[in-house]
N, C-alpha and C. Protein backbone atom coordinates (compact mmCIF):
# COMPACT_ATOMS: atom_id res chain seq x y z
N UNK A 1 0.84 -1.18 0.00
CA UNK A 1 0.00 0.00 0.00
C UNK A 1 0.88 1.25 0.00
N UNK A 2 0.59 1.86 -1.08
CA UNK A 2 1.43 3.43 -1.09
C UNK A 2 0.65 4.18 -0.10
N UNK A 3 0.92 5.06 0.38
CA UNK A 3 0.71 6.29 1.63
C UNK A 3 1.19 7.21 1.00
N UNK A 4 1.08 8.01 0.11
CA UNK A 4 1.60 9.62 -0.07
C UNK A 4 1.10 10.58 0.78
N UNK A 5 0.19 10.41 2.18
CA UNK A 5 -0.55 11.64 2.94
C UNK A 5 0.98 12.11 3.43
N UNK A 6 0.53 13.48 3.35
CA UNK A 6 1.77 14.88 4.41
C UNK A 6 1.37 14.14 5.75
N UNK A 7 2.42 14.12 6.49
CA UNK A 7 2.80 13.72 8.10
C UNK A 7 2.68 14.75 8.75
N UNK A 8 3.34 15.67 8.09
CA UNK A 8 3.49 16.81 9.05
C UNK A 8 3.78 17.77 7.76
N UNK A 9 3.76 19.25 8.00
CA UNK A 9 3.83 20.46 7.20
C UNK A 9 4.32 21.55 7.96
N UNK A 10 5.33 22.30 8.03
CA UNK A 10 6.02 23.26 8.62
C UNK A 10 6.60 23.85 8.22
N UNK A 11 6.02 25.58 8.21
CA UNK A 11 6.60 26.93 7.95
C UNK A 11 7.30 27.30 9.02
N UNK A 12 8.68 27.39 8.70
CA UNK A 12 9.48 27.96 9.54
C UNK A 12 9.81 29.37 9.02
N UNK A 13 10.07 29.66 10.14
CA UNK A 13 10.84 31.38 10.12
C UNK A 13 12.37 31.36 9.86
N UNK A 14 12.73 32.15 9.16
CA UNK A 14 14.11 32.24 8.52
C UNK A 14 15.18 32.60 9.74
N UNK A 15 15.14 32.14 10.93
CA UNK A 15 15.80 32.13 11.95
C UNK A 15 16.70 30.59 12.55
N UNK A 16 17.65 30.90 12.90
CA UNK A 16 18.52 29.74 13.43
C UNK A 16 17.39 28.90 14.43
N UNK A 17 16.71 29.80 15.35
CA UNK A 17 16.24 29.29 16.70
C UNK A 17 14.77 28.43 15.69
N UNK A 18 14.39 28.40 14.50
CA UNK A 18 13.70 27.28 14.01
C UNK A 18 14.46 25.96 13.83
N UNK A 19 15.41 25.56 13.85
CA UNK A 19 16.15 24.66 13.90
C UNK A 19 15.68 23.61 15.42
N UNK A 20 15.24 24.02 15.95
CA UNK A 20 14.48 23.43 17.66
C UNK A 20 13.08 22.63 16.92
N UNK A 21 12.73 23.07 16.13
CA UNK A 21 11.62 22.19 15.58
C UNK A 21 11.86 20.90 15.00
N UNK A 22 12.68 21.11 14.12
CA UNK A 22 13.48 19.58 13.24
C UNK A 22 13.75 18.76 14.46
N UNK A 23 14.29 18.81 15.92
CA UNK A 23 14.25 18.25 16.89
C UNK A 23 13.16 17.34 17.55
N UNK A 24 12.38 18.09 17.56
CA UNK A 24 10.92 17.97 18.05
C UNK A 24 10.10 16.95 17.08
N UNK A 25 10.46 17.48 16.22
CA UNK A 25 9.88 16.37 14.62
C UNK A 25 10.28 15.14 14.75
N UNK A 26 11.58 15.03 14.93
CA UNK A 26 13.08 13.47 14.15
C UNK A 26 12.23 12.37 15.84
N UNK A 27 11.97 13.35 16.81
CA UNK A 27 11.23 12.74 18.12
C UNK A 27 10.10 11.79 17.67
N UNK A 28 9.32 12.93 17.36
CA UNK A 28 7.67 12.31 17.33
C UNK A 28 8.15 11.22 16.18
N UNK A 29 8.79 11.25 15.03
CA UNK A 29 8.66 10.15 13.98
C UNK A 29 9.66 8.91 14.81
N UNK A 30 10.48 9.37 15.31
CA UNK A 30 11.18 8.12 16.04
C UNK A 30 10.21 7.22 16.99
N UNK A 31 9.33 7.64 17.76
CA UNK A 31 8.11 7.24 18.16
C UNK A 31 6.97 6.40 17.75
N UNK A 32 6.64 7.43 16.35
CA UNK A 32 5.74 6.71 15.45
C UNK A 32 5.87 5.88 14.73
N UNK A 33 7.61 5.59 14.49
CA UNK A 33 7.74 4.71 13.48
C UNK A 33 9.15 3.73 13.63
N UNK A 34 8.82 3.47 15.23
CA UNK A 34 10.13 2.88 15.97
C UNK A 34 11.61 2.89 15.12
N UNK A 35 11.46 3.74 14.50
CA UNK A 35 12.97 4.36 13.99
C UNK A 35 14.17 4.07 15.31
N UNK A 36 15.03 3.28 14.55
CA UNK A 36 16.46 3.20 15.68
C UNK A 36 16.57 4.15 15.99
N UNK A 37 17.79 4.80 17.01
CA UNK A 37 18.72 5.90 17.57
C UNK A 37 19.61 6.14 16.37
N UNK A 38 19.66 5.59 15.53
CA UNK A 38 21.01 5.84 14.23
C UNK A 38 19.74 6.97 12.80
N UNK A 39 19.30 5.94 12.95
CA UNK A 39 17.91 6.62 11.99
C UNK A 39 17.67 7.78 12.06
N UNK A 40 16.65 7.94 14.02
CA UNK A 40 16.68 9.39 14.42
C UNK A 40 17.94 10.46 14.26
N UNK A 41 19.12 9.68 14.56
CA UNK A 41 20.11 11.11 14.89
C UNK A 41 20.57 11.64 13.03
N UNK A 42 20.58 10.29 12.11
CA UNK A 42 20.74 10.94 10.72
C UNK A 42 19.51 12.24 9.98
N UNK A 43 18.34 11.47 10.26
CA UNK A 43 17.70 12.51 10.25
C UNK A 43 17.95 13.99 11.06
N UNK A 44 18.18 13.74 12.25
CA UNK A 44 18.26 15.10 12.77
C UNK A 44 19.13 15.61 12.04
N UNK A 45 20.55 15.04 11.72
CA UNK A 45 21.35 15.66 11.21
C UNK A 45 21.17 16.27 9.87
N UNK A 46 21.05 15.37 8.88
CA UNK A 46 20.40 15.47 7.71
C UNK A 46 19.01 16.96 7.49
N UNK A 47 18.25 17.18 8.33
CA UNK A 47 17.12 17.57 8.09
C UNK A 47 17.90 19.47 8.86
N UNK A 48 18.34 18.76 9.47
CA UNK A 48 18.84 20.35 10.76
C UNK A 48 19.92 21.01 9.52
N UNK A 49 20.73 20.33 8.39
CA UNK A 49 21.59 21.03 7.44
C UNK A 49 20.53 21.02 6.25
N UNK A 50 19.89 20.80 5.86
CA UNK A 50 18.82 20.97 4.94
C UNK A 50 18.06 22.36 5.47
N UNK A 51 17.61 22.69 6.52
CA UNK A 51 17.03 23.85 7.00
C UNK A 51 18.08 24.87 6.74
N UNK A 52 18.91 24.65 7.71
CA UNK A 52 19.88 25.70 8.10
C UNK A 52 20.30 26.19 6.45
N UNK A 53 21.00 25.42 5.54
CA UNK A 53 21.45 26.00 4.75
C UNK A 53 19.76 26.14 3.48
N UNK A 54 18.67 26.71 3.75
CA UNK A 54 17.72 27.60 3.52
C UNK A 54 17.57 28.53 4.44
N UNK A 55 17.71 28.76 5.34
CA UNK A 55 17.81 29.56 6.00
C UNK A 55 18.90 30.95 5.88
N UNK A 56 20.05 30.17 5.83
CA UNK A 56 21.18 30.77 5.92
C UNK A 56 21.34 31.30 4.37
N UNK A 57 21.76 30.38 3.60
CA UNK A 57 22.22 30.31 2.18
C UNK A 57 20.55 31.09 1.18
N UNK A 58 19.70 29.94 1.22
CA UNK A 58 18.21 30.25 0.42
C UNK A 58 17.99 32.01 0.79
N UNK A 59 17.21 31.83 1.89
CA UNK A 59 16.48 32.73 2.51
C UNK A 59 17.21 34.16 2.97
N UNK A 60 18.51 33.88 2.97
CA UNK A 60 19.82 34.78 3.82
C UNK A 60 19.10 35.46 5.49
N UNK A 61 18.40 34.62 5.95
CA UNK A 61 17.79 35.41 7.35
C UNK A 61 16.44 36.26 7.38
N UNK A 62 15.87 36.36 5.36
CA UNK A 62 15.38 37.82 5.40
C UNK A 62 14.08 36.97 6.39
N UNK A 63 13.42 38.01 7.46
CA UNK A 63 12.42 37.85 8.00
C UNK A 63 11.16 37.50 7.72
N UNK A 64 10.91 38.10 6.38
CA UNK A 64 9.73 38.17 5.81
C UNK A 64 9.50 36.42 4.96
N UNK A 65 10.92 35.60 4.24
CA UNK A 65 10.85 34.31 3.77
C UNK A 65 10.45 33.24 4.76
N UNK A 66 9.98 32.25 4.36
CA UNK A 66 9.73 31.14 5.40
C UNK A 66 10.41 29.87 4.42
N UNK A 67 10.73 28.91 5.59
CA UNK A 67 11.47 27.65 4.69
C UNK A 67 10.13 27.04 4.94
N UNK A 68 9.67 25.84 4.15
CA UNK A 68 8.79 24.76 4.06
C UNK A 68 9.12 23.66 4.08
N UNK A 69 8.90 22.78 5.54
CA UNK A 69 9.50 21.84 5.21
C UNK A 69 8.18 20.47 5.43
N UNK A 70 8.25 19.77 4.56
CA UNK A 70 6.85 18.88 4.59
C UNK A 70 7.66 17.20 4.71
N UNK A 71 6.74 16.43 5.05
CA UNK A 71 7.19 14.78 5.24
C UNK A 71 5.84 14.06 5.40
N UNK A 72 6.33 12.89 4.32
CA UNK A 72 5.46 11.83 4.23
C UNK A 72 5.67 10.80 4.02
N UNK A 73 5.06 9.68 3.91
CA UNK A 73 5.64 8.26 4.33
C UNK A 73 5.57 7.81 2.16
N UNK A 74 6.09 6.97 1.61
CA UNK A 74 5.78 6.35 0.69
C UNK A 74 6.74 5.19 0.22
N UNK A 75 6.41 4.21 0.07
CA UNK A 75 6.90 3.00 0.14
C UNK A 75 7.88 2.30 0.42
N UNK A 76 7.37 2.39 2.39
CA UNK A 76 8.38 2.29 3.02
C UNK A 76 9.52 3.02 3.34
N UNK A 77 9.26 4.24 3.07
CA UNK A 77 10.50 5.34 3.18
C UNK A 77 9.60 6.51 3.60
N UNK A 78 10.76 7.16 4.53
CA UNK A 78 9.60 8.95 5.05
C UNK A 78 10.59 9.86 3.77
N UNK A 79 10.23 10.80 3.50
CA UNK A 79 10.50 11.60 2.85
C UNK A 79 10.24 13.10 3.08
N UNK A 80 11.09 13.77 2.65
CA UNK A 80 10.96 15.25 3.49
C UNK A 80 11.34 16.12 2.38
N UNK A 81 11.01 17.16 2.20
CA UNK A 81 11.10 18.33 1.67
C UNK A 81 11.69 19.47 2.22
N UNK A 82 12.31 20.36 1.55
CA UNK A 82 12.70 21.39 2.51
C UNK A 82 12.68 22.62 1.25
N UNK A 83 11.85 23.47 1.44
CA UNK A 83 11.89 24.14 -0.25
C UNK A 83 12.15 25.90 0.79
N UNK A 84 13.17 26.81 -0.02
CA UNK A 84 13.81 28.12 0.62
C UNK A 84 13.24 29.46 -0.15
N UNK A 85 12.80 30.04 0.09
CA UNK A 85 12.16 31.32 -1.06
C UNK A 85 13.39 32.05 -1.42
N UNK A 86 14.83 31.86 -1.46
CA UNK A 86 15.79 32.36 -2.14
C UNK A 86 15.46 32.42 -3.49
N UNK A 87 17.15 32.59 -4.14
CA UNK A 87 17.55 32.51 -5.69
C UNK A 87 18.13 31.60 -5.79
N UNK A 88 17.93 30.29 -5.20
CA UNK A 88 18.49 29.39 -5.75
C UNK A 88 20.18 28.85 -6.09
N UNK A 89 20.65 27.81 -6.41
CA UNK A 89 22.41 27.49 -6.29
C UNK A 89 21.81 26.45 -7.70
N UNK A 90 23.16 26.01 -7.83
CA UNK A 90 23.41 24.93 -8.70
C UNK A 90 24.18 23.90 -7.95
N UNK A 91 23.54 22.78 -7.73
CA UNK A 91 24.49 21.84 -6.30
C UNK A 91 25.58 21.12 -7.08
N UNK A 92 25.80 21.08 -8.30
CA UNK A 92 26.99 20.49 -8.76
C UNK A 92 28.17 21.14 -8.94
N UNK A 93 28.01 22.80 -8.56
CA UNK A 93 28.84 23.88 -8.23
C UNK A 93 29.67 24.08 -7.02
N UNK A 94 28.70 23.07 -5.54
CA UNK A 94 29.40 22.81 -4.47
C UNK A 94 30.75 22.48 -4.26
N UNK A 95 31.76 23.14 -3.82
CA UNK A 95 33.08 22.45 -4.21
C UNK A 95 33.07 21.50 -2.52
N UNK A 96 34.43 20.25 -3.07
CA UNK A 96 33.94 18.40 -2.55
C UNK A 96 34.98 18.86 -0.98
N UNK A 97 34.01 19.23 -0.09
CA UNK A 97 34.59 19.54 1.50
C UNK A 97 35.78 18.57 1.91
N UNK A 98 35.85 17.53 1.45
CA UNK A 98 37.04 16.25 1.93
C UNK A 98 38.33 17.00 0.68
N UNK A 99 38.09 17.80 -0.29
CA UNK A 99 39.24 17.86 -1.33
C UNK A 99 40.27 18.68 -0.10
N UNK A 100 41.79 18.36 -0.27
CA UNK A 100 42.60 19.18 0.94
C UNK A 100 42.46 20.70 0.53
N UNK A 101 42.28 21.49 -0.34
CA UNK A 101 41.95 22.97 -0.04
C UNK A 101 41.10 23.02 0.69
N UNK A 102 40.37 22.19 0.91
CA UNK A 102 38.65 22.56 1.43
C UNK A 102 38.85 22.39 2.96
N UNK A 103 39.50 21.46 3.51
CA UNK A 103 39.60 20.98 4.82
C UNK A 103 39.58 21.75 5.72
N UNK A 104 39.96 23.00 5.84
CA UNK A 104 39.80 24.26 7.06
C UNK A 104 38.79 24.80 6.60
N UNK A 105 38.08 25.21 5.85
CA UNK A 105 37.09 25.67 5.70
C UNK A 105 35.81 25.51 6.58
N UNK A 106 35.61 26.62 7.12
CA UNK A 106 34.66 26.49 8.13
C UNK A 106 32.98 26.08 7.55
N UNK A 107 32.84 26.08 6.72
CA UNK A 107 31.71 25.51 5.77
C UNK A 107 31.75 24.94 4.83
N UNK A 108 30.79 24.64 4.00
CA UNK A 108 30.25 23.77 2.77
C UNK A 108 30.48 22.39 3.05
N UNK A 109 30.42 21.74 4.20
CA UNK A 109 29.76 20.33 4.82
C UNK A 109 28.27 19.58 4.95
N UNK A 110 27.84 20.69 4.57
CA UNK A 110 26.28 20.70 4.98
C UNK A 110 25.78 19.38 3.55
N UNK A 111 26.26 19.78 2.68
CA UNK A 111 25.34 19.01 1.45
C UNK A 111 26.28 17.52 1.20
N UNK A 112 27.39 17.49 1.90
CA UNK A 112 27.91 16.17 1.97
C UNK A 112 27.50 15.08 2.92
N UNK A 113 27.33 15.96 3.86
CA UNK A 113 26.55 15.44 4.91
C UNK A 113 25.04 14.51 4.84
N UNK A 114 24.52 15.24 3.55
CA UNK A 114 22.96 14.89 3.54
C UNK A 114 22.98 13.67 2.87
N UNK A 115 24.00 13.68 1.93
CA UNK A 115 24.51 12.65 0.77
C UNK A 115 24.89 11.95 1.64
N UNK A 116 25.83 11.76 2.67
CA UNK A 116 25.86 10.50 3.13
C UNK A 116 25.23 9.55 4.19
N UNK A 117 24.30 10.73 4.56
CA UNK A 117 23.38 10.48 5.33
C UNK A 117 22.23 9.70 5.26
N UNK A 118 21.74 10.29 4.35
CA UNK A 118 20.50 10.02 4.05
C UNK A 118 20.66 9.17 2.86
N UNK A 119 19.33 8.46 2.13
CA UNK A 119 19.18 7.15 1.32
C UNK A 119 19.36 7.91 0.11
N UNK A 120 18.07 8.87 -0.22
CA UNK A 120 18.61 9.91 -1.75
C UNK A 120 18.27 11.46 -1.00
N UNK A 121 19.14 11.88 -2.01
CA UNK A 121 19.04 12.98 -1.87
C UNK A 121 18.72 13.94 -3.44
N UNK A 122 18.08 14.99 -3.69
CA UNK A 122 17.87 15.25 -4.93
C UNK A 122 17.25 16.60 -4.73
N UNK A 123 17.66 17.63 -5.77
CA UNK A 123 17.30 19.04 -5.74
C UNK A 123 16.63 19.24 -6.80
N UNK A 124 15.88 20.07 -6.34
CA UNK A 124 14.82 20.70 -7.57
C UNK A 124 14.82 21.84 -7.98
N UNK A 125 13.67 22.57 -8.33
CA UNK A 125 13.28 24.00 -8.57
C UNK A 125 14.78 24.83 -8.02
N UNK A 126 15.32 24.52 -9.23
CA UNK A 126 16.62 25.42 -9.51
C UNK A 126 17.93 25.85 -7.96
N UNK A 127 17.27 24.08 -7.31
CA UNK A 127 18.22 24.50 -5.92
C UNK A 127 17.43 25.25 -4.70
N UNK A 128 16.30 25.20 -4.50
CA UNK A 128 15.62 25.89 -4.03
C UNK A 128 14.56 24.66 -3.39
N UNK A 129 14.83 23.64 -3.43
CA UNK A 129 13.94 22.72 -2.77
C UNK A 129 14.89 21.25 -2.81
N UNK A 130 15.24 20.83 -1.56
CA UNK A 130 16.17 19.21 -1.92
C UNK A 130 14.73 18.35 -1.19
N UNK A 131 14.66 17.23 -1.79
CA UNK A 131 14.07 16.20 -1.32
C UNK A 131 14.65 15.16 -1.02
N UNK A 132 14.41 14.22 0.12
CA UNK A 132 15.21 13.70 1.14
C UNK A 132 14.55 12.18 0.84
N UNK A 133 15.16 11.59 1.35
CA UNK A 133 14.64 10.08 1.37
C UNK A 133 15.54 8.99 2.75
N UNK A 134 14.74 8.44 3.74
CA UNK A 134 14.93 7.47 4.23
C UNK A 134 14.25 6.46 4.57
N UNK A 135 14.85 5.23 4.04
CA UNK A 135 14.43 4.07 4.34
C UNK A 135 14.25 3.08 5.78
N UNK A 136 12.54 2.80 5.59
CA UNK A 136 12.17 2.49 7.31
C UNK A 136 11.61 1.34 7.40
């Protein structure tokens, strides 16, 4: 049986201190869907750099943008959305955080992270929305 219903739907505010929600979320689904401790903490991780960099990067803080982040179950996998009212990136432009220039760099970990985190990972609407995938 496919399930495509939304789980949950959440407008966040283009603020760091929305990042406390993705917390609260990776909870209740660890609950609902006896998700291991490895499961929960990838997601947290996974979902908390998916925000942040809409927040940060998408949205740049402005007050007035909201990130969207939606999740739903479908065959056998939750799936999450995270879409930023920015201008958008090109993710194959990301330069590879493990290359040795990159190694002090105090950022651009975030999208390696998701990749190895999570089952797929995949961007859309011009970088402006990644969709997430883990298997449950």
């Amino acid at each position: 049986m496919i399930d495509y219903s939304v789980l949950r739907e959440l407008a966040l505010s283009s603020r760091l201190e929305s990042l406390n929600e993705i917390e609260a979320l990776t909870l209740e689904l660890k609950a609902q869907f006896n998700l291991s401790d490895e499961q929960e903490a990838n997601m947290l991780v996974v979902l908390s750099e998916a925000v942040s960099n809409a927040i940060v990067h998408g949205n740049r803080f402005h007050p007035g943008r909201k990130v969207l982040l939606n999740c739903w179950q479908e065959e056998g996998r939750l799936m999450f959305s995270v879409t930023d009212e920015g201008d958008g990136f090109d993710p194959t432009r990301v330069a590879d955080p493990t290359a040795p220039e990159n190694l002090m760099k105090p950022t651009g970990r975030g999208i390696f992270l998701m990749r190895k985190l999570a089952d797929e990972v995949t961007f859309s609407e011009g970088g402006r929305k990644v969709t997430l995938a883990f298997r449950i």
